[in-house]
C-alpha atoms as a PDB file:
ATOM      1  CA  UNK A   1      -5.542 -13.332  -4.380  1.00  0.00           C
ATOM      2  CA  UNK A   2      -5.684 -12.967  -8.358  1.00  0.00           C
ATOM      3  CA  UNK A   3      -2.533 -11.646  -9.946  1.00  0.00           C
ATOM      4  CA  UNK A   4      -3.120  -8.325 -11.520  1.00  0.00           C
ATOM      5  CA  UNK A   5      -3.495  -8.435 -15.107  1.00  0.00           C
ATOM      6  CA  UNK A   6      -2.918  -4.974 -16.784  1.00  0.00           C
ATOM      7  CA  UNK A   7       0.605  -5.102 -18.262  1.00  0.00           C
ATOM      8  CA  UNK A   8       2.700  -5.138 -14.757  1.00  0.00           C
ATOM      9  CA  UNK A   9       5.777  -7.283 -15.483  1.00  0.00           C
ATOM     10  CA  UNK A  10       5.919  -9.829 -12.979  1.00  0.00           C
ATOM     11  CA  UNK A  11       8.766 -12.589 -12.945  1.00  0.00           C
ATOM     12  CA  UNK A  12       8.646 -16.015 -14.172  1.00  0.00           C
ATOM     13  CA  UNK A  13       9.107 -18.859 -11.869  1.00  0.00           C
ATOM     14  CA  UNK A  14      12.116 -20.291 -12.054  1.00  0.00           C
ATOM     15  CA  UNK A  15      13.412 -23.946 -10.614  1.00  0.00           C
ATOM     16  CA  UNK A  16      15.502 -24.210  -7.783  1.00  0.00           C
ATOM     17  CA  UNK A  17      17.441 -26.450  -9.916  1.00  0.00           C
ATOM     18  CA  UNK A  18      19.123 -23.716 -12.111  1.00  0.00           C
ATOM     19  CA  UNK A  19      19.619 -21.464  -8.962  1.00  0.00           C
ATOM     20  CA  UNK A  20      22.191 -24.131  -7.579  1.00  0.00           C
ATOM     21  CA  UNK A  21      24.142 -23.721 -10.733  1.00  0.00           C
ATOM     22  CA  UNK A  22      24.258 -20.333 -11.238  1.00  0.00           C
ATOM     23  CA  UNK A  23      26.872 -18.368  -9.746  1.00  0.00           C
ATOM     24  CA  UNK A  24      25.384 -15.799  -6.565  1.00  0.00           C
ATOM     25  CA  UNK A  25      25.641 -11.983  -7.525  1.00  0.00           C
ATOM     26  CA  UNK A  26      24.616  -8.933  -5.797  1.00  0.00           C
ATOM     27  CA  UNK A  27      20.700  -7.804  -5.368  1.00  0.00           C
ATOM     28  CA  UNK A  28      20.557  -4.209  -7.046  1.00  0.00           C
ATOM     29  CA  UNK A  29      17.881  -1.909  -7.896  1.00  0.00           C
ATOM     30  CA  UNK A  30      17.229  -2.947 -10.902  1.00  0.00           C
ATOM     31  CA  UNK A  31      16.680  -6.335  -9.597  1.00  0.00           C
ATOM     32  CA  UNK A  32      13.415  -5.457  -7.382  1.00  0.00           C
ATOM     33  CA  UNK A  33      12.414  -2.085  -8.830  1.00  0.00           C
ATOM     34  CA  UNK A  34      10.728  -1.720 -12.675  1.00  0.00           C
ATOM     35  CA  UNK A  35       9.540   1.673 -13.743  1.00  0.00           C
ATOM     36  CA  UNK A  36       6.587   0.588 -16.168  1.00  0.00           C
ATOM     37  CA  UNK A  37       6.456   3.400 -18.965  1.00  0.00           C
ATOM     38  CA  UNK A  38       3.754   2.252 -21.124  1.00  0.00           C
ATOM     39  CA  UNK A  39       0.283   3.063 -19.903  1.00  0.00           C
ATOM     40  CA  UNK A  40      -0.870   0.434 -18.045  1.00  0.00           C
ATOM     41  CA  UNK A  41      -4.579   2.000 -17.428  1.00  0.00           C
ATOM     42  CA  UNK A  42      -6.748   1.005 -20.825  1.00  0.00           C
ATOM     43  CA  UNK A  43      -9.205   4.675 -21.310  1.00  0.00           C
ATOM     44  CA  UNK A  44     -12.009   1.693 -20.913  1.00  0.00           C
ATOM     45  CA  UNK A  45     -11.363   1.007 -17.450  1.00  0.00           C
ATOM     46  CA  UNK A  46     -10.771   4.435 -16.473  1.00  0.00           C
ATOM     47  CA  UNK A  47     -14.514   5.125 -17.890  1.00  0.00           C
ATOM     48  CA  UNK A  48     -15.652   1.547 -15.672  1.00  0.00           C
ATOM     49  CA  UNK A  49     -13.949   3.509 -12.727  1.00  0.00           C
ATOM     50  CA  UNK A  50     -15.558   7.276 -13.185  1.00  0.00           C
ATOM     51  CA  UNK A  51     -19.216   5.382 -14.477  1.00  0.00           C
ATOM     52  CA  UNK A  52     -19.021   3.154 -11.337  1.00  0.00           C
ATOM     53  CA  UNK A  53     -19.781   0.291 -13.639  1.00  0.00           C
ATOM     54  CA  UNK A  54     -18.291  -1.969 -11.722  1.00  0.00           C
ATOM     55  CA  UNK A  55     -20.334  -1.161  -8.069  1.00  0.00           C
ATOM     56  CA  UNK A  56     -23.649  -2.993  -6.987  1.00  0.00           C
ATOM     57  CA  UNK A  57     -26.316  -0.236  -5.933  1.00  0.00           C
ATOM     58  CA  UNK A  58     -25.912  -0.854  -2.217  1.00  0.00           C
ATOM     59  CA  UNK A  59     -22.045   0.219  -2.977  1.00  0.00           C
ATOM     60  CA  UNK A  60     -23.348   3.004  -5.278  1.00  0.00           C
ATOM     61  CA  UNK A  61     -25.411   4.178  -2.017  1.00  0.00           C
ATOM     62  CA  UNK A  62     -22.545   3.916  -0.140  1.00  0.00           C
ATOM     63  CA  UNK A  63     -19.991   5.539  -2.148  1.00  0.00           C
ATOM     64  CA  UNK A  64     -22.384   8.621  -2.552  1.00  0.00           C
ATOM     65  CA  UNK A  65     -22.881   8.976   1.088  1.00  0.00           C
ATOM     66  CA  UNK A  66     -19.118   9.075   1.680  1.00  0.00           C
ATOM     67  CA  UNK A  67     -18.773  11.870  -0.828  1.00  0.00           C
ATOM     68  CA  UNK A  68     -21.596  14.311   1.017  1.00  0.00           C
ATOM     69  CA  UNK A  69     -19.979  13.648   4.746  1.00  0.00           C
ATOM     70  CA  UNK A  70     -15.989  13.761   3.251  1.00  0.00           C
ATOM     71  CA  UNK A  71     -16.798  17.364   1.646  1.00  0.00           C
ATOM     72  CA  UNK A  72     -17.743  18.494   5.134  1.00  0.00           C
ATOM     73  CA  UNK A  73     -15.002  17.182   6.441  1.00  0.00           C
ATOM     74  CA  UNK A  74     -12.684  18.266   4.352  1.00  0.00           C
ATOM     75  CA  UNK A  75     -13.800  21.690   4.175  1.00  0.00           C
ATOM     76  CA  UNK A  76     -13.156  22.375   7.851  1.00  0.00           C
ATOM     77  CA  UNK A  77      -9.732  19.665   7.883  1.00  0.00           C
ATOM     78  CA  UNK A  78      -7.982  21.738   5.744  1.00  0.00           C
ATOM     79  CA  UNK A  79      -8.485  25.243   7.069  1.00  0.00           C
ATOM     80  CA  UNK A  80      -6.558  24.065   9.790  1.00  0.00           C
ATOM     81  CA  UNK A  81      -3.761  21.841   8.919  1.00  0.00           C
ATOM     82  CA  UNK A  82      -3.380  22.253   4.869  1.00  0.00           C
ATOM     83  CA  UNK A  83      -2.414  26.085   5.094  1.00  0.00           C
ATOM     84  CA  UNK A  84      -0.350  26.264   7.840  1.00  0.00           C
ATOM     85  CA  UNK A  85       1.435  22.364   7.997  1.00  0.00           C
ATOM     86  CA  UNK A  86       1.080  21.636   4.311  1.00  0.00           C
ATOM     87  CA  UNK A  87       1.805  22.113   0.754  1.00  0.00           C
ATOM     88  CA  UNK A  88       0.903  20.563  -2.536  1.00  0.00           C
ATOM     89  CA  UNK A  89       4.376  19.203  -2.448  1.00  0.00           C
ATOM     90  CA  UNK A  90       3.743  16.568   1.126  1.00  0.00           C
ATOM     91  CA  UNK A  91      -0.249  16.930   1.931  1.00  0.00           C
ATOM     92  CA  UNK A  92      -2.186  14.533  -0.641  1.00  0.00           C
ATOM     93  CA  UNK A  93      -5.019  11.852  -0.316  1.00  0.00           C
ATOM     94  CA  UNK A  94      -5.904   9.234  -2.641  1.00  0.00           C
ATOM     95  CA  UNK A  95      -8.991   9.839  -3.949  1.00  0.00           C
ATOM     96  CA  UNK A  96     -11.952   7.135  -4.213  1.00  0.00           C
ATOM     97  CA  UNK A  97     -10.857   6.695  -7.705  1.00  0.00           C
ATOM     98  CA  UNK A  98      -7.627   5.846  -7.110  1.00  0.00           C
ATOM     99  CA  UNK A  99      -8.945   3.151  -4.164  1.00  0.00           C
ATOM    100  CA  UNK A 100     -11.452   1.757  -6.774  1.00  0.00           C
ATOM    101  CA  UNK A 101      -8.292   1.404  -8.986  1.00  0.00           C
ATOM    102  CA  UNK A 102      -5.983  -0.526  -6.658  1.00  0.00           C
ATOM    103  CA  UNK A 103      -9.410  -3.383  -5.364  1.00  0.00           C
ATOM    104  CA  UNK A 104     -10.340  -3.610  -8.703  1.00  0.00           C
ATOM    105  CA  UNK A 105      -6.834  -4.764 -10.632  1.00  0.00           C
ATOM    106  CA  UNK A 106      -6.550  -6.518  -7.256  1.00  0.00           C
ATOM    107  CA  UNK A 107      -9.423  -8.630  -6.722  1.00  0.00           C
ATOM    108  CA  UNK A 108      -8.841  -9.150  -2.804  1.00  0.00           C
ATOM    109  CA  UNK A 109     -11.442 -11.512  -0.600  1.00  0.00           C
ATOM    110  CA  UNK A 110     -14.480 -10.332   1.275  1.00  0.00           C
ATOM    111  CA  UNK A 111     -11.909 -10.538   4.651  1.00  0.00           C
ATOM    112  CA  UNK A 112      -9.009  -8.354   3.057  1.00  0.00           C
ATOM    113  CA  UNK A 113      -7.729  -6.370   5.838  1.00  0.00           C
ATOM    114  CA  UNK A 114      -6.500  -2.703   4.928  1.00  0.00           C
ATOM    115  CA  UNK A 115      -4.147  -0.675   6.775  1.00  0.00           C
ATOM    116  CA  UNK A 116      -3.295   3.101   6.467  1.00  0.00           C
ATOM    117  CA  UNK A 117       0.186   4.201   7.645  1.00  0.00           C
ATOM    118  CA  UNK A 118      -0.714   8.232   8.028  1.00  0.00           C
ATOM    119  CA  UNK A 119      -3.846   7.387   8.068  1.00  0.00           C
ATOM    120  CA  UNK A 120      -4.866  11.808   8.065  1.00  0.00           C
ATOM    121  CA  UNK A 121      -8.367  12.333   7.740  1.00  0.00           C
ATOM    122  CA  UNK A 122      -9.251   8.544   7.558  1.00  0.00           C
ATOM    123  CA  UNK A 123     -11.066   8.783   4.036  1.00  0.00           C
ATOM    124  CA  UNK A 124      -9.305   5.553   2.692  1.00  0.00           C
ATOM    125  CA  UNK A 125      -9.750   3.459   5.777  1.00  0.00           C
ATOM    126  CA  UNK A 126     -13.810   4.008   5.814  1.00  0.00           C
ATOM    127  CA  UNK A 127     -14.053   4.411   2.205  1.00  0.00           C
ATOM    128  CA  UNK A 128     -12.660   0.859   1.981  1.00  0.00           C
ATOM    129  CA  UNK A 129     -15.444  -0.253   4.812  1.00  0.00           C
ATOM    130  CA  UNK A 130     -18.410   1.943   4.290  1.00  0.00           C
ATOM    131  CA  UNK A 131     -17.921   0.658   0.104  1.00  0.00           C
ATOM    132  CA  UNK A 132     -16.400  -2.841  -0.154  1.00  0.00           C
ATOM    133  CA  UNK A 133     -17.041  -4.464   3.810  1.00  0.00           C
ATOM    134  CA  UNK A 134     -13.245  -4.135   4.447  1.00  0.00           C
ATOM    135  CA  UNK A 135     -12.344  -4.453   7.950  1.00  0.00           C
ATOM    136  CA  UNK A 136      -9.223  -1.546   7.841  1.00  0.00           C
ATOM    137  CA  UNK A 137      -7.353   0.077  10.536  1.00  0.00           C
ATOM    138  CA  UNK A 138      -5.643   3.580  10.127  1.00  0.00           C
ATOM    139  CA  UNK A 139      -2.342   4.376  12.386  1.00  0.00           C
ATOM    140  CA  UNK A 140      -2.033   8.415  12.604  1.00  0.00           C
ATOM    141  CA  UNK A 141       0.750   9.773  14.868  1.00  0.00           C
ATOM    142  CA  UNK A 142      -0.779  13.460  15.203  1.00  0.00           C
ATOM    143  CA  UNK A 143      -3.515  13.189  17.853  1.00  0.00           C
ATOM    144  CA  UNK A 144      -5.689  15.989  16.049  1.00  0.00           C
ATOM    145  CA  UNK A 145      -6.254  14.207  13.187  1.00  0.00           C
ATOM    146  CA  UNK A 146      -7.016  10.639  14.527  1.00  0.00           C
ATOM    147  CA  UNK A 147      -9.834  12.546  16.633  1.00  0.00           C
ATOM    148  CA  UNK A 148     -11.165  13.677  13.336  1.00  0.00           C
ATOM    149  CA  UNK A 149     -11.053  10.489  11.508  1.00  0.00           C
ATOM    150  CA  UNK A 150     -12.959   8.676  14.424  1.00  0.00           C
ATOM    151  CA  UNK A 151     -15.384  11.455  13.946  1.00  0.00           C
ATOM    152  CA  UNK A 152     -15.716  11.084  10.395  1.00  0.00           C
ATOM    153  CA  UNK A 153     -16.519   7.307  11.088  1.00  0.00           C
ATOM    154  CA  UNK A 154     -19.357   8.028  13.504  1.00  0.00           C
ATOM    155  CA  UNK A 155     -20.548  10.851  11.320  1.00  0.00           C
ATOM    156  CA  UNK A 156     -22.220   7.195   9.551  1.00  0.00           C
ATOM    157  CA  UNK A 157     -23.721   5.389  12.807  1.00  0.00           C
ATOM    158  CA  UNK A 158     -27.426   7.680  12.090  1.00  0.00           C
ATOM    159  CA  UNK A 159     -27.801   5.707   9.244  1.00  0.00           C
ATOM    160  CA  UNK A 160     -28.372   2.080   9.588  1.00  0.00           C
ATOM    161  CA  UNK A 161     -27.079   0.395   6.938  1.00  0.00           C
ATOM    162  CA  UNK A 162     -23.545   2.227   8.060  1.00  0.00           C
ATOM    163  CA  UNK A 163     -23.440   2.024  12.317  1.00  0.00           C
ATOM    164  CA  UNK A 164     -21.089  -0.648  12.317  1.00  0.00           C
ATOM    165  CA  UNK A 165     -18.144   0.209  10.218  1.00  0.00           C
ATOM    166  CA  UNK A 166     -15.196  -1.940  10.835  1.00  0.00           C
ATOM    167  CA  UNK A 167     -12.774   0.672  11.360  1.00  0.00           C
ATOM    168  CA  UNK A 168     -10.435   1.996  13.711  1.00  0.00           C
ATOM    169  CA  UNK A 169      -7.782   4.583  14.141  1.00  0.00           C
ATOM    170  CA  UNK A 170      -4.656   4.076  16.569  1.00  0.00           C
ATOM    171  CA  UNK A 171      -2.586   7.358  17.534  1.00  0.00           C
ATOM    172  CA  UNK A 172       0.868   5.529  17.369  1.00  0.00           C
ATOM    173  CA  UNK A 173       3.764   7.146  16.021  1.00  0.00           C
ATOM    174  CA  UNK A 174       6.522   4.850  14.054  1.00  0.00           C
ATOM    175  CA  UNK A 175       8.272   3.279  17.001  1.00  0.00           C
ATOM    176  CA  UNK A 176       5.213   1.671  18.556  1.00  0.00           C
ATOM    177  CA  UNK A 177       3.493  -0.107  16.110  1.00  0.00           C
ATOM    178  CA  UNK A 178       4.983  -3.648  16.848  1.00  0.00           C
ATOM    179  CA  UNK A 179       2.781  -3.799  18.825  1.00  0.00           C
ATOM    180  CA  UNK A 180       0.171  -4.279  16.516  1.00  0.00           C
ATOM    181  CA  UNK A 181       1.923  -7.038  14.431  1.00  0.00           C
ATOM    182  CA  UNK A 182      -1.435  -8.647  14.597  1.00  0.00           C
ATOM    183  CA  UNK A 183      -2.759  -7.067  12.369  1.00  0.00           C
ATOM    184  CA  UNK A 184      -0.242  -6.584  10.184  1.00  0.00           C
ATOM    185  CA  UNK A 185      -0.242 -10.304  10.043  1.00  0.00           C
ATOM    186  CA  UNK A 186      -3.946 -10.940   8.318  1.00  0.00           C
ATOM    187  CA  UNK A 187      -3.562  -7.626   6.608  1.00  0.00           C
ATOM    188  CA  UNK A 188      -3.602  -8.190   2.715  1.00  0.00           C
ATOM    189  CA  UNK A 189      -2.870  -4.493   1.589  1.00  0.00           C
ATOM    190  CA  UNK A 190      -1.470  -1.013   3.025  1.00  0.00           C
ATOM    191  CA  UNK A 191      -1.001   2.028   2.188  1.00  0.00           C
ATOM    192  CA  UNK A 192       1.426   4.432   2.933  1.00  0.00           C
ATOM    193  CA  UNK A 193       2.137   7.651   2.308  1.00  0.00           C
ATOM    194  CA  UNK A 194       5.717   8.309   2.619  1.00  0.00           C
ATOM    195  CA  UNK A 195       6.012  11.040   0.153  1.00  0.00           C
ATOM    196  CA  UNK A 196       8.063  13.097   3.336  1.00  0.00           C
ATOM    197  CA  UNK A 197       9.142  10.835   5.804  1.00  0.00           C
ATOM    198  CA  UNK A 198      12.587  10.418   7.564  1.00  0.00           C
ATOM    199  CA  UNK A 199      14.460   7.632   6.639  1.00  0.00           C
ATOM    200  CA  UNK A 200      15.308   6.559  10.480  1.00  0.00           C
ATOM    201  CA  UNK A 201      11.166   6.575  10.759  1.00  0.00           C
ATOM    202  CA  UNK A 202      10.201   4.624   7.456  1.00  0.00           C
ATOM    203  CA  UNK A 203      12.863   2.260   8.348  1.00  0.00           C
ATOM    204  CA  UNK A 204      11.069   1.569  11.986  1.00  0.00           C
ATOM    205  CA  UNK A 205       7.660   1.357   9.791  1.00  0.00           C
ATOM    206  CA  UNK A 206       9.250  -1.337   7.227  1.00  0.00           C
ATOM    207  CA  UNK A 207      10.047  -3.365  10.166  1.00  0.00           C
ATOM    208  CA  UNK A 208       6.460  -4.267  10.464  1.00  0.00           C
ATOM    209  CA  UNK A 209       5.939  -5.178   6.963  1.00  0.00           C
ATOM    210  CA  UNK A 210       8.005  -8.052   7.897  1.00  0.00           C
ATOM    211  CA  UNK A 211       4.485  -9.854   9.324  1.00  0.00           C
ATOM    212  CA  UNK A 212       2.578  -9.224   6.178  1.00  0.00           C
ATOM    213  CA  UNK A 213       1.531 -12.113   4.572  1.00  0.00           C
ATOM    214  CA  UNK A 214       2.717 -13.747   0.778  1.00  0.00           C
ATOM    215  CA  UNK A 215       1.073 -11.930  -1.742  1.00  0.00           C
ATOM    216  CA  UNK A 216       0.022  -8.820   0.764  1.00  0.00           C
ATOM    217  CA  UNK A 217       0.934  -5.597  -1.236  1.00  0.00           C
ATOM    218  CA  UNK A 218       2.289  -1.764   0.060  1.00  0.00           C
ATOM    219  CA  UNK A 219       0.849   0.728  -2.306  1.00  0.00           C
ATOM    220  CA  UNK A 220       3.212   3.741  -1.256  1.00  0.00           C
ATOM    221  CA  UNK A 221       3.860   7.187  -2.971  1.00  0.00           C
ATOM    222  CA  UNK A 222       7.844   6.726  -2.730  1.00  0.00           C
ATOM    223  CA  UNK A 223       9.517   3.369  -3.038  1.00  0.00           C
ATOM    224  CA  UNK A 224       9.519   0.919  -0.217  1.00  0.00           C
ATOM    225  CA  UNK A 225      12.682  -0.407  -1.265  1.00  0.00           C
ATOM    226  CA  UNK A 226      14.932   2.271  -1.098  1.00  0.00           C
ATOM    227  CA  UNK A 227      16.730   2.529  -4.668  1.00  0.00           C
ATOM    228  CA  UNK A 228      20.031   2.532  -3.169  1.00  0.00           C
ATOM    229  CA  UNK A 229      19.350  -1.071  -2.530  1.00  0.00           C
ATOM    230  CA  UNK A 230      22.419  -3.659  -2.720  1.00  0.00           C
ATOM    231  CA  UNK A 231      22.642  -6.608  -1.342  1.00  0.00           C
ATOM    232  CA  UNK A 232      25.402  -8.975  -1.085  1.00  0.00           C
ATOM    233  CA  UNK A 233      26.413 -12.690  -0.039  1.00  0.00           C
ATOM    234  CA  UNK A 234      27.211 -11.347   3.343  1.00  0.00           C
ATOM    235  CA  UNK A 235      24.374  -9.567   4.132  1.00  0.00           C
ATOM    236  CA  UNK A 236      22.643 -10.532   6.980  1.00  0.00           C
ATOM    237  CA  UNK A 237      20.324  -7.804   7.893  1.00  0.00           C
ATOM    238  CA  UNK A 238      16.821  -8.442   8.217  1.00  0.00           C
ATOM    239  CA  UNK A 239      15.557  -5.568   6.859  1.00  0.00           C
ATOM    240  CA  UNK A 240      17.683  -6.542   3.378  1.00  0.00           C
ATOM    241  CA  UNK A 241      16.181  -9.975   3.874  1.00  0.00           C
ATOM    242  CA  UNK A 242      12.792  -8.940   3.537  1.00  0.00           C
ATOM    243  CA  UNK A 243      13.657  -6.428   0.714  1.00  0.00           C
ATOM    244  CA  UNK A 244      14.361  -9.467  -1.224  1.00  0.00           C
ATOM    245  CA  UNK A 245      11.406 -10.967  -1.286  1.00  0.00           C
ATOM    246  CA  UNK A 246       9.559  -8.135  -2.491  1.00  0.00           C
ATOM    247  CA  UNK A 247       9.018  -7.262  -6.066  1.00  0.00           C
ATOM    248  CA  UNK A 248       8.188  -3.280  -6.393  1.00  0.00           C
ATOM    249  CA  UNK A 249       7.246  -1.402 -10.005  1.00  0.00           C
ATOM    250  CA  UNK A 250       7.116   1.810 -10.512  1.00  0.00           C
ATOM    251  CA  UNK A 251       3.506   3.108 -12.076  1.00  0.00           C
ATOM    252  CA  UNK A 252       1.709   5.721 -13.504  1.00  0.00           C
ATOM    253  CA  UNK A 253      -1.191   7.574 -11.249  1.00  0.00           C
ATOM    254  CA  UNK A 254      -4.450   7.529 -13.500  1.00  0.00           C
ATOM    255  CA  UNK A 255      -6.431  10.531 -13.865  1.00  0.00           C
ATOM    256  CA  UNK A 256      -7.672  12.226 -11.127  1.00  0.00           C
ATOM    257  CA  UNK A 257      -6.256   9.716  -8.563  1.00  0.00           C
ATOM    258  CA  UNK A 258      -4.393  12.175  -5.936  1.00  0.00           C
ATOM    259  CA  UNK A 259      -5.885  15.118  -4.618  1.00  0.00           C
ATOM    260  CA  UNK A 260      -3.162  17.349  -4.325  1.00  0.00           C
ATOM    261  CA  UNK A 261      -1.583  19.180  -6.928  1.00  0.00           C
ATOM    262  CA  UNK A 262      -2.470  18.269 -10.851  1.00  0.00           C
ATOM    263  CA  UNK A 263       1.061  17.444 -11.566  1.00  0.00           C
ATOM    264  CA  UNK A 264       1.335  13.773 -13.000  1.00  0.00           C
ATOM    265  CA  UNK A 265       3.373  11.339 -10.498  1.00  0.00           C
ATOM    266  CA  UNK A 266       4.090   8.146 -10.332  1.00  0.00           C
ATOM    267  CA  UNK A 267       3.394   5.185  -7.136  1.00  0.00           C
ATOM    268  CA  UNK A 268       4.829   2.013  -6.562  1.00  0.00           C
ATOM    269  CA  UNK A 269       3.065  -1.509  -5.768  1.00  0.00           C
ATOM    270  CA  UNK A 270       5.388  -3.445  -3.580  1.00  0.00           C
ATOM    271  CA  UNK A 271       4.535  -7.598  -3.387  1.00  0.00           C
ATOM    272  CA  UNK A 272       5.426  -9.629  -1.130  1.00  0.00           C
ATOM    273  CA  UNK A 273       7.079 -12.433  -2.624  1.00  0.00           C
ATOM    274  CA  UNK A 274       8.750 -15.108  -0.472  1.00  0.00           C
ATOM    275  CA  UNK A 275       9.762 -17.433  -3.802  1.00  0.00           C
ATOM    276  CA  UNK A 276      12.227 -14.479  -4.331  1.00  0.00           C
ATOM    277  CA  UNK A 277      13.728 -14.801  -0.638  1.00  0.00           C
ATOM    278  CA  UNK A 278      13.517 -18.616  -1.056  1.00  0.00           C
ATOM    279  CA  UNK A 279      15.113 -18.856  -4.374  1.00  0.00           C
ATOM    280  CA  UNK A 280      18.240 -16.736  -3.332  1.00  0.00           C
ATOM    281  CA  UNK A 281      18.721 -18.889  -0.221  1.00  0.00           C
ATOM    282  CA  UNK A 282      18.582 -21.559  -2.430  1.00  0.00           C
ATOM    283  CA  UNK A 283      21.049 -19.935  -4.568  1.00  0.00           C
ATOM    284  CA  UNK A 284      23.185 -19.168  -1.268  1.00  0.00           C
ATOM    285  CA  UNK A 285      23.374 -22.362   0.030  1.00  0.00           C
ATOM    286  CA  UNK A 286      24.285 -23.935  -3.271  1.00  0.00           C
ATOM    287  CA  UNK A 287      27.044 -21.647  -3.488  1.00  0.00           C
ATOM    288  CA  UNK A 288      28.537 -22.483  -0.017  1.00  0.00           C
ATOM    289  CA  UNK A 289      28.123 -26.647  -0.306  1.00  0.00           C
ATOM    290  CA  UNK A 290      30.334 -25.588  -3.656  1.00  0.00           C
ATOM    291  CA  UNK A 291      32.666 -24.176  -1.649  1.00  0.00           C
ATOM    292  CA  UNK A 292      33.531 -27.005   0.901  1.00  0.00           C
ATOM    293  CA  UNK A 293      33.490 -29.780  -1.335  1.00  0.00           C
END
């Protein structure tokens, strides 16, 4: 999977040979999280995104047919759960936009797997496979709504070129979906809104990032890694362990990429990076040969 290439500041590699050397210090925030300030979204690409410049015309076809069954969807899905169980402060979806954003900079393979942690009305899991062919699976823990998202995936099956989406929706709340580590395994991105969630239930939800793949990414509206974050020679927690091969930044939304309120936010892209576990082990084990010679 390409490296994204629009001003995110990734790290250089560096040699295991200098990581024996230098002395072991804590992991802290600033360590795995970078807020990127400058605009990272050139106004060219943004007009590629809204123009769909960058879709073939079976995509085009597909895209628009999303659109006319999502707005009679959404009509009706919001009547009943974004008056009386939401506000513009926890309901949002990522718009197509915002999706088009995140596979373009991206460049995944034909096979990319996509999951959706709250996965609501569905729209990113068959937007993904009704537009690009990605096979995507959307965990939802309130019953209602994972009803309505398998609707809105058969809503396509009277139209041929759409009856076989490869999408499905599993009601499964936070504590049961180990049990899917499968697919969290050959999964290359997910996303997960976390914008209100309970730390005691995003922690249970981390724990299955742990089978994501190198290079897999968590596009999430609040940071993965909680900001708190410090790590230190004695840590032995698995949960810190895979914090520290993860690199997360801090970015801008582009225009017109949540539907929610208009107020400008920020998301973070999480990577998984096991150079950065495998260079502090290095570092660790360096330290402690030191220490008994």
């Amino acid at each position: 999977m390409k490296r994204i290439s629009h001003g995110i500041d990734h790290e250089p590699s560096t040699s295991s040979k200098r990581f024996r050397r230098a002395p072991l210090t804590p992991i802290r925030p600033t360590d795995t999280t970078v807020l990127q300030r400058k605009p990272v979204y050139s106004e060219s690409l943004i007009a590629k995104l809204n123009s769909n410049a960058y879709l073939t015309p079976n995509q085009i076809l597909a895209k628009a047919r999303y659109e006319e069954h999502y707005q009679e969807l959404i009509s009706d899905w919001k009547s009943k759960y974004f008056s009386s169980q939401r506000s513009d402060k926890t309901y949002g979806e990522f718009t197509p936009i915002f999706v088009d954003l995140i596979y373009c900079l991206e460049s995944f393979k034909p096979q990319t797997h996509v999951i959706d942690i709250g996965s609501g009305s569905g729209n990113i899991c068959i937007y993904s496979s009704l537009v690009y062919g990605y096979e995507s699976t959307g965990f939802e823990s309130v019953p209602q709504l994972s009803t309505k998202a398998s609707s809105f995936r058969n809503s396509f099956s009277n139209n041929q070129l759409f009856q076989h989406l490869p999408t499905q929706f599993v009601n499964k709340d936070a504590s049961h979906l180990y049990e899917y580590k499968h697919i969290f395994k050959k999964s290359s991105i997910v996303f997960f809104n976390n914008k209100k969630i309970e730390a005691s239930i995003q922690s249970k939800i981390v724990e299955n990032f742990f089978y994501l793949p190198t290079n897999a990414i968590i596009i999430s509206t609040e940071p993965v890694i909680p900001l708190s974050l410090h790590v230190s020679d004695n840590s032995n927690s698995r949960l810190e362990e895979f914090f520290l091969k993860c690199k997360q930044v801090e970015l801008p939304y582009p225009p017109g990429a949540v539907d929610w309120s208009s107020k400008k936010g920020t998301y973070y892209r999480t990577e998984i990076m096991s150079r950065r576990l495998k260079e502090y082990t290095i570092r660790k084990s360096g330290r402690t040969t030191n220490k008994q010679k």
